[in-house]
Protein backbone atom coordinates (compact mmCIF):
# COMPACT_ATOMS: atom_id res chain seq x y z
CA UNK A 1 3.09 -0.15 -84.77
CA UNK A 2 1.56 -1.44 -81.59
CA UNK A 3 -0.87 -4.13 -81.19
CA UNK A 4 -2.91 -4.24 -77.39
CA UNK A 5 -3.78 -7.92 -76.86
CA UNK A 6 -6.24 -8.97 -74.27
CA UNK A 7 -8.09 -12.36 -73.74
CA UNK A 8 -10.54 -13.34 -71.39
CA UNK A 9 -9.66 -15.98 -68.86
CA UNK A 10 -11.04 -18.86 -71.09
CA UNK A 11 -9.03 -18.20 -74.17
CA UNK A 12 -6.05 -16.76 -72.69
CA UNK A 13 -4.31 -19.95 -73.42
CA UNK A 14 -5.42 -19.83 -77.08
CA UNK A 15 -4.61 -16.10 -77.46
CA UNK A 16 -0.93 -17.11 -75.95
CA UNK A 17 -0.75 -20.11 -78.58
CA UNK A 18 -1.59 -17.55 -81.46
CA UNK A 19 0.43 -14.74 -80.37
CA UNK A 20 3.21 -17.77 -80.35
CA UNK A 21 2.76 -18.67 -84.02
CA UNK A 22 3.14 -15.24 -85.26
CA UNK A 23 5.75 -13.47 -82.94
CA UNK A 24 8.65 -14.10 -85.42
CA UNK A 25 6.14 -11.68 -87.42
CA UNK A 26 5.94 -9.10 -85.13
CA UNK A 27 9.77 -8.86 -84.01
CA UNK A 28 10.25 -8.99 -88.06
CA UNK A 29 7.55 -5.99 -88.97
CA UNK A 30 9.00 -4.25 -85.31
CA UNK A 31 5.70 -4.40 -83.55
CA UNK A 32 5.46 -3.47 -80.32
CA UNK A 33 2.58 -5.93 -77.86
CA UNK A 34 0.84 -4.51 -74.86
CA UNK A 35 -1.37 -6.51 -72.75
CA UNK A 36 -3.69 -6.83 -70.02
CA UNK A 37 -1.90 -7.42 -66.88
CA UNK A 38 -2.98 -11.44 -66.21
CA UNK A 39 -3.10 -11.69 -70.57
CA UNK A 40 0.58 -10.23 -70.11
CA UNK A 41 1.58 -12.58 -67.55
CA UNK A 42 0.44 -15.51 -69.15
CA UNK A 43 2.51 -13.83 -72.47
CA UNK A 44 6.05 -13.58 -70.71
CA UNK A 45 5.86 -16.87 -69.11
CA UNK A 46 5.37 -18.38 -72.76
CA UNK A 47 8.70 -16.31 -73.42
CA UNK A 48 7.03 -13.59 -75.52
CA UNK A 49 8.09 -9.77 -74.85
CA UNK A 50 4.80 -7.39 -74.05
CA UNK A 51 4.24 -4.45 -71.98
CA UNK A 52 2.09 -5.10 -69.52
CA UNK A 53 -0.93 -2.73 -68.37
CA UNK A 54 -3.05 -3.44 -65.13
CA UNK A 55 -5.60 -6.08 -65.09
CA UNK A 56 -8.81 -6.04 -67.13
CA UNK A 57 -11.22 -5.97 -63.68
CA UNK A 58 -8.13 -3.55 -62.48
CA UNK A 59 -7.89 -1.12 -65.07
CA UNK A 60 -6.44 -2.43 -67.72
CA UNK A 61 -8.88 -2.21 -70.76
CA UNK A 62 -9.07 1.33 -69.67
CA UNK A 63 -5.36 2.01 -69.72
CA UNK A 64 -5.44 0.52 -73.41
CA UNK A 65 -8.77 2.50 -74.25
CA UNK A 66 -6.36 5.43 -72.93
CA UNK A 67 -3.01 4.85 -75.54
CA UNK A 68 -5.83 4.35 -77.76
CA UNK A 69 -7.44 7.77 -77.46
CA UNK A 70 -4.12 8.96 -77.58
CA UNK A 71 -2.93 7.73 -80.76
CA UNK A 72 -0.68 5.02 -79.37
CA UNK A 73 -2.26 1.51 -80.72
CA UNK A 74 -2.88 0.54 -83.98
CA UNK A 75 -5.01 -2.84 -83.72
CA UNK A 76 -6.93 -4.58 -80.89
CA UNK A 77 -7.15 -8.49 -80.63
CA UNK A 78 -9.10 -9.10 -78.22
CA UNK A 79 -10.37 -12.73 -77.65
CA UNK A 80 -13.35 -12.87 -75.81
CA UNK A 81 -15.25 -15.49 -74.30
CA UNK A 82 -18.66 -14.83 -75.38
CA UNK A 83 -20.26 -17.27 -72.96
CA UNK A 84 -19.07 -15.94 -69.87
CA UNK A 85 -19.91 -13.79 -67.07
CA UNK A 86 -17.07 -10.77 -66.59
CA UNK A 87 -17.46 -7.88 -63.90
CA UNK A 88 -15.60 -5.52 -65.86
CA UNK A 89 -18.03 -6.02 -69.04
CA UNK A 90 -19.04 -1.89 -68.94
CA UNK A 91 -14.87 -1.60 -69.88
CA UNK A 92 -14.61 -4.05 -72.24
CA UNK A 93 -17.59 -2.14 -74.18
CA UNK A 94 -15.80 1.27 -73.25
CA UNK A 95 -13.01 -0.16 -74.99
CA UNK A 96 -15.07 -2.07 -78.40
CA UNK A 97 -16.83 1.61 -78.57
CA UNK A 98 -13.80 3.75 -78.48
CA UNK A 99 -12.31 1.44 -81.47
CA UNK A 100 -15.43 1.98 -83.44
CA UNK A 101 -15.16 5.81 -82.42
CA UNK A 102 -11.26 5.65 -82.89
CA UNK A 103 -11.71 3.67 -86.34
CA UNK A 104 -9.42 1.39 -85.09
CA UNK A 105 -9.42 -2.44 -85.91
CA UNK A 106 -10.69 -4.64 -83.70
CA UNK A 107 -10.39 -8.70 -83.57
CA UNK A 108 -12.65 -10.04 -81.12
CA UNK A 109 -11.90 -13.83 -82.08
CA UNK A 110 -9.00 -16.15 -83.67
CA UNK A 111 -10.62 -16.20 -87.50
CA UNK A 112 -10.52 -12.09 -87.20
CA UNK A 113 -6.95 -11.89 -85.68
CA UNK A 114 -5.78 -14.45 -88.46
CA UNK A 115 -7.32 -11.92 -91.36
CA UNK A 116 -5.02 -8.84 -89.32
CA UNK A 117 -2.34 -10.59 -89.31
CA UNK A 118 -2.48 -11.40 -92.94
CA UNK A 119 -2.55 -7.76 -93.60
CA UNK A 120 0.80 -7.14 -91.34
């Protein structure tokens, strides 16, 4: 199974604190984590093991959008920051739509990543 992670800049520190808590999970269930290249970043310094894509802004969300398409990712958790401006927002929603199209599940905050999880 593979899970892409991405967080806006604002809750990049909360996605790395959740990813945290449940990475004994993951490594357990063999679950492989790719990122968005800064989401990533912030993921290996915290000691975690992802495969990292490009940036969001850089390409990122569409390199994920692509495994997606492709068969290659099984969830999205995606924390977003609902209150802030992004240039790369047409992606994001390329990305959100191809999950709906793709019928594949999507957590766009911490409550809805906890419920995935759950189901792991």
């Amino acid at each position: 199974m593979t899970i892409a992670i991405i967080a806006h800049d604002g809750k990049k520190a909360e996605m790395v604190a959740f990813i945290k808590d449940h990475a004994p999970l993951f490594r357990q269930k063999n679950i492989d984590l790719i990122a968005t290249g800064t989401t990533g970043s912030h993921l290996e310094r915290a000691g975690l093991e992802v495969n990292r894509m490009e940036s969001g802004p850089m390409g990122g969300d569409a390199q994920i959008a692509s495994r997606l398409v492709e068969g290659n990712v099984d969830m999205v958790i995606f924390f977003r920051d609902p209150l802030g401006k992004h240039p790369h927002e047409v992606d994001v929603n390329m990305l959100m739509r191809l999950c709906d199209v793709h019928n594949i599940p999507l957590a766009t905050n911490h409550a809805a990543a906890m419920r995935f999880v759950k189901t792991l």
